[in-house]
Protein backbone atom coordinates (compact mmCIF):
# COMPACT_ATOMS: atom_id res chain seq x y z
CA UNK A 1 92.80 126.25 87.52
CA UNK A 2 96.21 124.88 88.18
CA UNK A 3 97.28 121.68 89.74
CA UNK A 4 99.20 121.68 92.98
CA UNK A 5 102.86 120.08 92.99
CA UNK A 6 102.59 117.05 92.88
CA UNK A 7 105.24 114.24 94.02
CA UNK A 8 105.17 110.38 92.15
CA UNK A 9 105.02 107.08 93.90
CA UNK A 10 105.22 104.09 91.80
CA UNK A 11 104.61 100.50 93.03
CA UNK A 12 106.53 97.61 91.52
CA UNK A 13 106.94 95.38 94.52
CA UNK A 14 104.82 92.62 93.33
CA UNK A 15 105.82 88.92 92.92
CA UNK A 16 104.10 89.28 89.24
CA UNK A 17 102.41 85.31 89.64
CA UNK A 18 100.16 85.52 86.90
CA UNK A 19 103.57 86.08 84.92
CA UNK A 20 105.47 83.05 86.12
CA UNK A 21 107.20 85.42 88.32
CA UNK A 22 108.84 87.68 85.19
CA UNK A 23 108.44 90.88 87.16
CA UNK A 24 105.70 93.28 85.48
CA UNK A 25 107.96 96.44 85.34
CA UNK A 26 110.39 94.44 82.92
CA UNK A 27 107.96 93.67 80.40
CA UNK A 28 108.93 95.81 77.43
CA UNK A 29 106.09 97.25 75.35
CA UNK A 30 107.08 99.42 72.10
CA UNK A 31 110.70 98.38 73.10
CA UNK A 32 110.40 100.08 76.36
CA UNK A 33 110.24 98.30 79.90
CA UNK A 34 106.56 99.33 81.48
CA UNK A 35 107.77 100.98 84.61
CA UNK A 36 109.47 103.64 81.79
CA UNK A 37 106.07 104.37 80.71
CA UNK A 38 105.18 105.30 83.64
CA UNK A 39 107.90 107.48 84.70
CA UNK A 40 108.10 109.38 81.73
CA UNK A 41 104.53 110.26 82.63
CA UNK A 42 105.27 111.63 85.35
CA UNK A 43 109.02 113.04 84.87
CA UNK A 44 107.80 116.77 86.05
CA UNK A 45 106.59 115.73 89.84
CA UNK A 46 109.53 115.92 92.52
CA UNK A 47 109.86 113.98 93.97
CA UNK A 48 108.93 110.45 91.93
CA UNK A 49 109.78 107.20 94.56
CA UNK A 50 109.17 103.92 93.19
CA UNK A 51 108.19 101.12 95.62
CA UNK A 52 110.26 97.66 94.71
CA UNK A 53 113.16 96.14 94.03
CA UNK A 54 116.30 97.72 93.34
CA UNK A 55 116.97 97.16 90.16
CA UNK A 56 113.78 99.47 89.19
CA UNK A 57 115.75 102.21 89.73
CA UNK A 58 116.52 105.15 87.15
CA UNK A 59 118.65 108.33 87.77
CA UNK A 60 116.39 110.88 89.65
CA UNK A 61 114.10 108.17 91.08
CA UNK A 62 114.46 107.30 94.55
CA UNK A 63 113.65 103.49 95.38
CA UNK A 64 112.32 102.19 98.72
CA UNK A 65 111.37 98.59 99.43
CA UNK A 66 107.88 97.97 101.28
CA UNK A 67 108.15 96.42 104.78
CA UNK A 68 108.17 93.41 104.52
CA UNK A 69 108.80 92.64 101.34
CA UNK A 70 105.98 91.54 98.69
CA UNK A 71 103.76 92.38 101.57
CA UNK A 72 101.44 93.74 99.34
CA UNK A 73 100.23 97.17 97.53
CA UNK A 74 99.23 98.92 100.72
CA UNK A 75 102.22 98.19 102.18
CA UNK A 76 104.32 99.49 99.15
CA UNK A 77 102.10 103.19 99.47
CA UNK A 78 103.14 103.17 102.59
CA UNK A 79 106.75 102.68 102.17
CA UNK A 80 106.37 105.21 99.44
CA UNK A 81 104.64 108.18 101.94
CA UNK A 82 107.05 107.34 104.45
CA UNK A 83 109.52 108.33 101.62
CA UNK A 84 107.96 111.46 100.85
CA UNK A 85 108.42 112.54 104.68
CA UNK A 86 109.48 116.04 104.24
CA UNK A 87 108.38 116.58 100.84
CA UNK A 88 107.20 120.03 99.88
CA UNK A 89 104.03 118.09 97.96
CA UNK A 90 100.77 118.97 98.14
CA UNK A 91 99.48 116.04 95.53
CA UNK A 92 100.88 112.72 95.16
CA UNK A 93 100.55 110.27 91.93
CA UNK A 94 99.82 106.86 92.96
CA UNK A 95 100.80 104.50 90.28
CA UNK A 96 101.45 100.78 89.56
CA UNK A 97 103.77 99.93 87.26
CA UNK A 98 102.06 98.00 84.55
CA UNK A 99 100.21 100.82 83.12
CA UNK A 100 101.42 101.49 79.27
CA UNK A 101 98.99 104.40 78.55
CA UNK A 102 100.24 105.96 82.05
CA UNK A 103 101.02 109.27 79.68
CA UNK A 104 97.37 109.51 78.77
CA UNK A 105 96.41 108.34 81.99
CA UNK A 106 98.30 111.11 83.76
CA UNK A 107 97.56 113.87 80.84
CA UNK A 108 93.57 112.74 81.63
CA UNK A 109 93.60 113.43 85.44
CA UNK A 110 95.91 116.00 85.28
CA UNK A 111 93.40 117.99 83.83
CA UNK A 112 90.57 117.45 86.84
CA UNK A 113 91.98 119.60 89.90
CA UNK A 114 90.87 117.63 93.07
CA UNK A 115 87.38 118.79 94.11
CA UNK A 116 87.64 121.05 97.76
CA UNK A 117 85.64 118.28 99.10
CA UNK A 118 87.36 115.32 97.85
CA UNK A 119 91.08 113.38 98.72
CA UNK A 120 91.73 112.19 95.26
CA UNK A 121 90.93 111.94 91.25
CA UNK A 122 91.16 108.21 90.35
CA UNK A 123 90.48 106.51 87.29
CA UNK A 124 87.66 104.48 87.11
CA UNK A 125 87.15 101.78 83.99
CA UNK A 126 84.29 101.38 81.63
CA UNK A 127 82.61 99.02 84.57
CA UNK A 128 82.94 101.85 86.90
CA UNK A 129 85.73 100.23 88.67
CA UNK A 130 87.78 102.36 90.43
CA UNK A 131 91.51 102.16 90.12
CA UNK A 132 92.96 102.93 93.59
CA UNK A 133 96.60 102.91 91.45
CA UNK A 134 96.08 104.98 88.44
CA UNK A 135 94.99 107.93 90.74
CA UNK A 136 96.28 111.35 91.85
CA UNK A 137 96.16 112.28 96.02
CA UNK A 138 96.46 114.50 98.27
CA UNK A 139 98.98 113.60 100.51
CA UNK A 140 97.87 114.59 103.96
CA UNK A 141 94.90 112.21 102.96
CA UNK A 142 96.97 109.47 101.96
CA UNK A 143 99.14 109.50 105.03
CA UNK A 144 96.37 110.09 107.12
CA UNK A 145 94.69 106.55 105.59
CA UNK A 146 98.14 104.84 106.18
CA UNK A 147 98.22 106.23 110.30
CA UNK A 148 95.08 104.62 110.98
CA UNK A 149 96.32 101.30 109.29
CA UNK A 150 99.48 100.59 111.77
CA UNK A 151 99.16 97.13 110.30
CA UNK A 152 99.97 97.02 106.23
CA UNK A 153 101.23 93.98 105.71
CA UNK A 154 98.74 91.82 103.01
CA UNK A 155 96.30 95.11 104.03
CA UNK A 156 93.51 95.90 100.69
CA UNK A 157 93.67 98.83 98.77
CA UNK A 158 89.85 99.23 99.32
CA UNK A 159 90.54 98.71 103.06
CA UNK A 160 93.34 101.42 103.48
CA UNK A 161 91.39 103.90 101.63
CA UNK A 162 88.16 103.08 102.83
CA UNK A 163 88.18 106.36 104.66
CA UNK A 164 89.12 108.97 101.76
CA UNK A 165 86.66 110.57 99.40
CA UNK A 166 87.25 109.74 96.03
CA UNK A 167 86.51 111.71 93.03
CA UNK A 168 86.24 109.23 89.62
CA UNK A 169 87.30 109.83 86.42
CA UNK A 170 86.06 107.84 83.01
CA UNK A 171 89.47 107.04 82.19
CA UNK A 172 88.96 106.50 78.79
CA UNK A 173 90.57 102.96 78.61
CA UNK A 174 94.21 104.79 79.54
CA UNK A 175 94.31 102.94 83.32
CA UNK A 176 94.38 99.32 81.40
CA UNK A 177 96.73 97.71 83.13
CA UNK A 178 98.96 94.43 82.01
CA UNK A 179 99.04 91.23 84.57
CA UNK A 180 98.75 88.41 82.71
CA UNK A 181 100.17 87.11 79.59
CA UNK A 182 97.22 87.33 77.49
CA UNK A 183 96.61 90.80 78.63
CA UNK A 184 100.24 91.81 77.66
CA UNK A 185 99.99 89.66 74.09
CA UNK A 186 96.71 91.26 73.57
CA UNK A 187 97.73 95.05 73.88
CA UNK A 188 100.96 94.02 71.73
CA UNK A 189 98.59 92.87 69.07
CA UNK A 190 96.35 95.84 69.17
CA UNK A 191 99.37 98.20 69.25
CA UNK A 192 100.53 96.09 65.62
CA UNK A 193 97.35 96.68 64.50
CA UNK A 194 96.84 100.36 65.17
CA UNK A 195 100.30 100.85 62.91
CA UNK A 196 99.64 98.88 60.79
């Protein structure tokens, strides 16, 4: 069974604190900034809008900023559906920026088609935690959630999706995402290792 069209949204609005404030889409892993990762995983989706500062930009990606600024991740998904007003998309990735396996993240879900009776297919880690951004959505469902939320700003992710069904999937370890130093130094290590 084939996958609907699908359209990208990629947040990178986030003041990146547990960094010292280096912003997370900058941080280069294998020589390559981790907001690239992400959007070469998802290069074949039209349209791909990135949620943050301008400077995140890339030919073919459209940037919006979420209102107000640094007011949050639901507040970035909705800046990015209102950016998809319009859109001929059925599905819609939903994807922070930090994720360096986002190619095997997005290969893995790809292959699950979102059940008739659910909104979404979203990773969920060895713990069973689900990760609201490493998921794919459909995007009446996602607009729906932000409607009923007229109020985004410092809004949770488990509060704006509270409403929507969501279908996991063992992601295999390819949703780990990097926010802290440690976490970045440790997945550079493990990378030296593995070519080693």
């Amino acid at each position: 069974m084939s996958v609907p069209a699908a359209a990208a949204i990629v947040l990178a609005g986030g003041r990146s604190a547990r960094l010292g404030g280096v912003a997370k889409a900058t941080v280069e892993i294998d020589g390559i900034p981790l907001i690239d990762h992400v959007y070469a995983a998802v290069r074949g989706c039209t349209p791909i809008v990135a949620v943050g500062p301008a400077d995140i930009g890339r030919p073919g990606i459209r940037v919006v900023r979420e209102n107000p600024p640094f007011g949050g991740p639901a507040a970035a998904v909705a800046a990015g559906v209102d950016a998809l007003e319009g859109s001929d998309a059925v599905e819609t990735w939903l994807l922070a920026c930090d994720l360096p396996r986002a190619a095997e993240l997005v290969a893995r879900l790809t292959a699950v088609p979102i059940p008739r009776d659910a909104d979404a297919v979203v990773a969920a880690d060895a713990e069973g935690r689900m990760q609201w951004l490493a998921g794919r959505y459909r995007l009446s469902a996602l607009r729906s959630a932000v409607t009923q939320h007229p109020e985004v700003d410092g809004l949770s992710m488990r509060t704006l999706l509270d409403g929507l069904r969501l279908q996991t999937v063992d992601d295999g370890g390819t949703a780990i995402d990097l926010d802290t130093w440690a976490a970045i130094e440790d997945y550079r290590s493990t990378r030296k290792d593995d070519h080693a």
